[in-house]
N, C-alpha and C. Protein backbone atom coordinates (compact mmCIF):
# COMPACT_ATOMS: atom_id res chain seq x y z
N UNK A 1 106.93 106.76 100.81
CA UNK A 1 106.15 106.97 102.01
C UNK A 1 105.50 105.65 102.43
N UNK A 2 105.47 105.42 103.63
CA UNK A 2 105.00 104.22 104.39
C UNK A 2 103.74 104.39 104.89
N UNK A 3 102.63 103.66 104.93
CA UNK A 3 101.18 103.52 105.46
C UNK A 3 101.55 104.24 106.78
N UNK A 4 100.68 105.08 107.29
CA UNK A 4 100.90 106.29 108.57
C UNK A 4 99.10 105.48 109.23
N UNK A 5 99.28 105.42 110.23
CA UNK A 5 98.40 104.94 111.34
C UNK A 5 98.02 106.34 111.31
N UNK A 6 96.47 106.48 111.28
CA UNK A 6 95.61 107.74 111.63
C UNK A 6 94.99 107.38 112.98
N UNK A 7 94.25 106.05 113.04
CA UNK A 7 93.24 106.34 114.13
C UNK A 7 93.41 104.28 114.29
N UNK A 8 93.41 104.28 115.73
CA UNK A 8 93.39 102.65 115.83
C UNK A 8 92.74 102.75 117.48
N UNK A 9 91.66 102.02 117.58
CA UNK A 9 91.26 102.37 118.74
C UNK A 9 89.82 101.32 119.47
N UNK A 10 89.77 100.89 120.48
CA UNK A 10 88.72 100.08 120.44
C UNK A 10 87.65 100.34 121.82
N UNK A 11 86.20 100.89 121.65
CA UNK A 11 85.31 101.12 122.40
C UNK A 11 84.34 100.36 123.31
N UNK A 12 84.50 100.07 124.00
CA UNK A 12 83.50 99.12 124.81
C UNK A 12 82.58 99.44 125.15
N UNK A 13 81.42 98.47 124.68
CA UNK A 13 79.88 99.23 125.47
C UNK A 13 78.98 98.41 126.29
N UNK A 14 79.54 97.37 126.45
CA UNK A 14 79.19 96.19 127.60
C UNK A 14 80.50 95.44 127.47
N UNK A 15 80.01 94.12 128.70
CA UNK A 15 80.95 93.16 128.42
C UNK A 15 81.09 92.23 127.52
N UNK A 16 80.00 92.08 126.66
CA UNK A 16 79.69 91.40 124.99
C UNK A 16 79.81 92.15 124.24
N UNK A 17 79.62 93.29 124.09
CA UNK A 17 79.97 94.12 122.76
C UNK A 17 80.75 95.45 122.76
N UNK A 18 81.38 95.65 121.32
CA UNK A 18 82.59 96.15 121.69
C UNK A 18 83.03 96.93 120.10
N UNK A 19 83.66 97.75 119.58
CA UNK A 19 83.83 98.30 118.22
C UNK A 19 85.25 98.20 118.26
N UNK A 20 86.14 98.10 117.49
CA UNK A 20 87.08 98.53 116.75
C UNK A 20 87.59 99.34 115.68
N UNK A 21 88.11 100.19 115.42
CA UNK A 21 88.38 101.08 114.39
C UNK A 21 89.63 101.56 114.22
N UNK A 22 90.33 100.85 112.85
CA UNK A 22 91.77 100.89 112.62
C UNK A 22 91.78 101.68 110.62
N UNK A 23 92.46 103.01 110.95
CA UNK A 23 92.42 103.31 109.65
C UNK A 23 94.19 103.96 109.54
N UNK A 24 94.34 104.08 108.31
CA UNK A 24 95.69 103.99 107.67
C UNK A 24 95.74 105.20 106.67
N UNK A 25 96.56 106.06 106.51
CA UNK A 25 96.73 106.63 105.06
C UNK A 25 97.53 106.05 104.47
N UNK A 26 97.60 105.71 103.15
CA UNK A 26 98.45 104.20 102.17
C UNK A 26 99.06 105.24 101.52
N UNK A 27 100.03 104.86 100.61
CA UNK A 27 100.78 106.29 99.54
C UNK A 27 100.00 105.68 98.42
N UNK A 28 99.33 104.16 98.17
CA UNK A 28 98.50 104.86 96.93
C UNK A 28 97.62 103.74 96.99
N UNK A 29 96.56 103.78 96.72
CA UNK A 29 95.15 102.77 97.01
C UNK A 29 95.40 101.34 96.99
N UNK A 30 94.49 100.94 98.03
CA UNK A 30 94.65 99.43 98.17
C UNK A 30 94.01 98.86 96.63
N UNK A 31 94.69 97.94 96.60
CA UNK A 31 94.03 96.99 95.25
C UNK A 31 92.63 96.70 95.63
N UNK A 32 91.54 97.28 94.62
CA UNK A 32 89.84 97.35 94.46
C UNK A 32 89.50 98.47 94.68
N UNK A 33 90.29 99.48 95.26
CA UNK A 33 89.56 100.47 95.77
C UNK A 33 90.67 101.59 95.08
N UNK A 34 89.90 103.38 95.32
CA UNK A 34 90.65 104.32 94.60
C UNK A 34 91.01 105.58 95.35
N UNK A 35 91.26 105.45 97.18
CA UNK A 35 91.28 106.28 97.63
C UNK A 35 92.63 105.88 98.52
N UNK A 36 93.08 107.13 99.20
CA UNK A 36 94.59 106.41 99.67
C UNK A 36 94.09 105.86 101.35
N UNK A 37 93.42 105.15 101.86
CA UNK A 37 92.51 104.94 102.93
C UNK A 37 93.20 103.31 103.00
N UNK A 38 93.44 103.29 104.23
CA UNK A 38 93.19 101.64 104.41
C UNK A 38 92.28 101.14 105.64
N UNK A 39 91.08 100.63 106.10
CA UNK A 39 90.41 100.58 107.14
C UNK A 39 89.76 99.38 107.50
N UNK A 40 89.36 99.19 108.93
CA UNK A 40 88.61 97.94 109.16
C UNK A 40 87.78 98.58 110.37
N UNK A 41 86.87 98.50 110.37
CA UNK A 41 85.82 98.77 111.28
C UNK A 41 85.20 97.65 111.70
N UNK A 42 84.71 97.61 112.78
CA UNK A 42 84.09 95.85 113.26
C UNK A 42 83.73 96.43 114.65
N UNK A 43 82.47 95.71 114.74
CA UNK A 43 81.48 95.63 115.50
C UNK A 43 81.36 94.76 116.34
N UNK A 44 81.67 93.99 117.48
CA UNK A 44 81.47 92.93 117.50
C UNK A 44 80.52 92.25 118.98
N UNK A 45 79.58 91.69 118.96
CA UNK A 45 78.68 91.13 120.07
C UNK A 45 78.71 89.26 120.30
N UNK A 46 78.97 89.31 121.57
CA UNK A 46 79.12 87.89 122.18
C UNK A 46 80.21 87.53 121.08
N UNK A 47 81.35 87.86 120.86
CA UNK A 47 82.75 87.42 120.40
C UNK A 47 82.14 87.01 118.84
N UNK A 48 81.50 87.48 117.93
CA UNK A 48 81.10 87.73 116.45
C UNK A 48 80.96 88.80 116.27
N UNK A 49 81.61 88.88 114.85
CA UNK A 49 81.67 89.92 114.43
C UNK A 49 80.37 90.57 113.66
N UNK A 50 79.47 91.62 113.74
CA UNK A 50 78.27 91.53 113.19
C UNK A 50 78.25 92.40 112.31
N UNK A 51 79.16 93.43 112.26
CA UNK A 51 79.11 94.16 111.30
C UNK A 51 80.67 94.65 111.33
N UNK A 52 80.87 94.98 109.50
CA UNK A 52 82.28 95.19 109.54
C UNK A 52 82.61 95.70 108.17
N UNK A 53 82.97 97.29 108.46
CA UNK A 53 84.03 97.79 106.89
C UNK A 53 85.00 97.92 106.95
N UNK A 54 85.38 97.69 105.59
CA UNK A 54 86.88 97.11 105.47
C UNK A 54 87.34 96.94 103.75
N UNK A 55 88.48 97.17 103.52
CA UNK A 55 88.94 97.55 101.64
C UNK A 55 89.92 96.23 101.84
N UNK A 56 89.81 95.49 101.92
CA UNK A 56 90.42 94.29 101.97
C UNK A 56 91.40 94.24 100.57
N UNK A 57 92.55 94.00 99.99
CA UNK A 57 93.07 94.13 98.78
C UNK A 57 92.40 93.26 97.98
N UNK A 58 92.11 93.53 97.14
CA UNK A 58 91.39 92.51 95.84
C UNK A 58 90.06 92.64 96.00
N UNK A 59 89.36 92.93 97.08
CA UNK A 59 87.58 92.81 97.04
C UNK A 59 87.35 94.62 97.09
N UNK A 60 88.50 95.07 97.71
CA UNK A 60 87.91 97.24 97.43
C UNK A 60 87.13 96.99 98.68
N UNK A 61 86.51 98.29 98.45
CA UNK A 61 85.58 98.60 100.00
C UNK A 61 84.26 97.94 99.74
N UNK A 62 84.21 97.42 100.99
CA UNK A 62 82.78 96.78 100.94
C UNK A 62 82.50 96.58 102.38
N UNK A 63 80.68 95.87 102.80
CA UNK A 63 80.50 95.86 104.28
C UNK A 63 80.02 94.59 104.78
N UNK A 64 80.00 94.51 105.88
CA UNK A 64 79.14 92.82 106.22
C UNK A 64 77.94 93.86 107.57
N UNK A 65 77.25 93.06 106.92
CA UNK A 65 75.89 93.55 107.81
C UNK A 65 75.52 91.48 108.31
N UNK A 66 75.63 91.33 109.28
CA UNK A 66 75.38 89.69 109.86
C UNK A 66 76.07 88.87 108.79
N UNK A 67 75.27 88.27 107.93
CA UNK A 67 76.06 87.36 107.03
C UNK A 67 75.87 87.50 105.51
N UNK A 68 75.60 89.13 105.51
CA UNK A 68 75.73 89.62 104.27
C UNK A 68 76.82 90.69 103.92
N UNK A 69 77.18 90.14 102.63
CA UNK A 69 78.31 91.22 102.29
C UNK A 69 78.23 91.91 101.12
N UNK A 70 78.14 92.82 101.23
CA UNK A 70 78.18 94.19 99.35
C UNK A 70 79.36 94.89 99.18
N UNK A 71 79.21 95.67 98.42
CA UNK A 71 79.95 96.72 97.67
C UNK A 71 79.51 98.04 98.69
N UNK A 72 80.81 98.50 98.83
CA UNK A 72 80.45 99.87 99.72
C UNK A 72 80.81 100.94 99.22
N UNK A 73 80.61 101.99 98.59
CA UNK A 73 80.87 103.03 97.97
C UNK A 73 81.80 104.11 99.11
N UNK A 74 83.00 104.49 98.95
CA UNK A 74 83.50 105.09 99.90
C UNK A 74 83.56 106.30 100.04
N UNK A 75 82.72 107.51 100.50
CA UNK A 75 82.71 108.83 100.30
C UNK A 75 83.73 109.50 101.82
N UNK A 76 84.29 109.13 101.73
CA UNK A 76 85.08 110.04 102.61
C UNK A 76 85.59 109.20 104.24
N UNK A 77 85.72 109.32 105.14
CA UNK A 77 86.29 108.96 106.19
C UNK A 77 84.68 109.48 107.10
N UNK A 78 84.88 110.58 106.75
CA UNK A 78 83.44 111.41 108.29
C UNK A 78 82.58 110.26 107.63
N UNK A 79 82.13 110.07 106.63
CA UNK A 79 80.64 109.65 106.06
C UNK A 79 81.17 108.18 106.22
N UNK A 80 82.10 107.59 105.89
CA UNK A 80 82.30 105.56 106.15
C UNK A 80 82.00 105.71 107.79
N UNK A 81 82.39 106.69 108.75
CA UNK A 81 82.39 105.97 110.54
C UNK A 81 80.54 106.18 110.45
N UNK A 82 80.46 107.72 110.15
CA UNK A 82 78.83 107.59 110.07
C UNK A 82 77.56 106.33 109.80
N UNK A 83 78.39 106.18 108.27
CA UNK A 83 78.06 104.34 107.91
C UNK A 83 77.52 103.50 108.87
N UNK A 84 78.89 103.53 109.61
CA UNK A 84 79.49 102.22 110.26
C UNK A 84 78.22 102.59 111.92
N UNK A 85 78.42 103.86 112.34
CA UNK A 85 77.65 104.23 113.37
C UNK A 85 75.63 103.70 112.93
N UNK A 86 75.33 104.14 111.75
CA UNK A 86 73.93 103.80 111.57
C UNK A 86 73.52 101.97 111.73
N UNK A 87 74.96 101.16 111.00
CA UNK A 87 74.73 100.06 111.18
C UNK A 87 74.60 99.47 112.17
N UNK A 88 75.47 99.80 113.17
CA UNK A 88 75.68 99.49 114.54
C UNK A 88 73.88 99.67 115.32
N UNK A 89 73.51 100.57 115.04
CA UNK A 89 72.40 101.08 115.66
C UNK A 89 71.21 99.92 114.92
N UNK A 90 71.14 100.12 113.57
CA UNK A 90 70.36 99.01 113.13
C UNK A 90 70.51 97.81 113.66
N UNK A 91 71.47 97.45 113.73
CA UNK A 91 71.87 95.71 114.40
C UNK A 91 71.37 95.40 115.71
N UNK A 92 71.98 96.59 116.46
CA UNK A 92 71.34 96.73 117.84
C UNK A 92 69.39 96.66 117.43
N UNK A 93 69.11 97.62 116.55
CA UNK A 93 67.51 97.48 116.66
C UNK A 93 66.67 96.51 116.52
N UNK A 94 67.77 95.90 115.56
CA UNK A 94 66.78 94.45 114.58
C UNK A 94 67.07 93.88 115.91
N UNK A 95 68.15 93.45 116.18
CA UNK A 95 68.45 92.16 117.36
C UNK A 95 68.06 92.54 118.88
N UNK A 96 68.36 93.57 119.17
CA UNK A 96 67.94 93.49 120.79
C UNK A 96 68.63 94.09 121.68
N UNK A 97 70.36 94.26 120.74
CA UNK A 97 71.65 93.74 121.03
C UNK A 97 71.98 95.02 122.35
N UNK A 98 72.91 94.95 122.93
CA UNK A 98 72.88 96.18 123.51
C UNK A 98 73.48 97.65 122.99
């Protein structure tokens, strides 16, 4: 079985900022991580990216919040966009952003 495109899609909410969201079912987990998921989520204002999840092979799931990056624990698909939705909102709060 070949990686199957679930959801690839990109939202605009001005003319500076903008989301992306590309997820995959894999036939068996990306290297670091233990779920059959492949994803990149990204946020992005005035052409930077400010926030972004993503199972990159070798680093597993993890997130960038500005110019920090952790370990992201992956509970499911509903609960990572949720994630990804609270961050967005934080970023917007701390910064200003729209």
């Amino acid at each position: 079985m070949n990686a199957i495109e679930l959801l690839r899609t990109r939202i605009v909410f001005s003319e500076n900022a903008f989301t992306e969201l590309v997820l995959w079912r894999v036939p068996e987990p990306v290297r670091g991580s233990t779920h059959d998921f492949k994803y990149r989520l990204a946020y992005v204002v005035n052409q930077v990216c400010v926030v972004r999840y993503d199972n990159e092979a070798g680093k597993g799931d993890h997130r960038h919040f500005g110019q920090t990056e952790q370990s992201y624990t992956f509970q499911g698909v509903e609960k990572l966009i949720a994630d990804f939705q609270r961050d967005i909102a934080r970023w917007n709060y701390e910064n200003r952003n729209p």
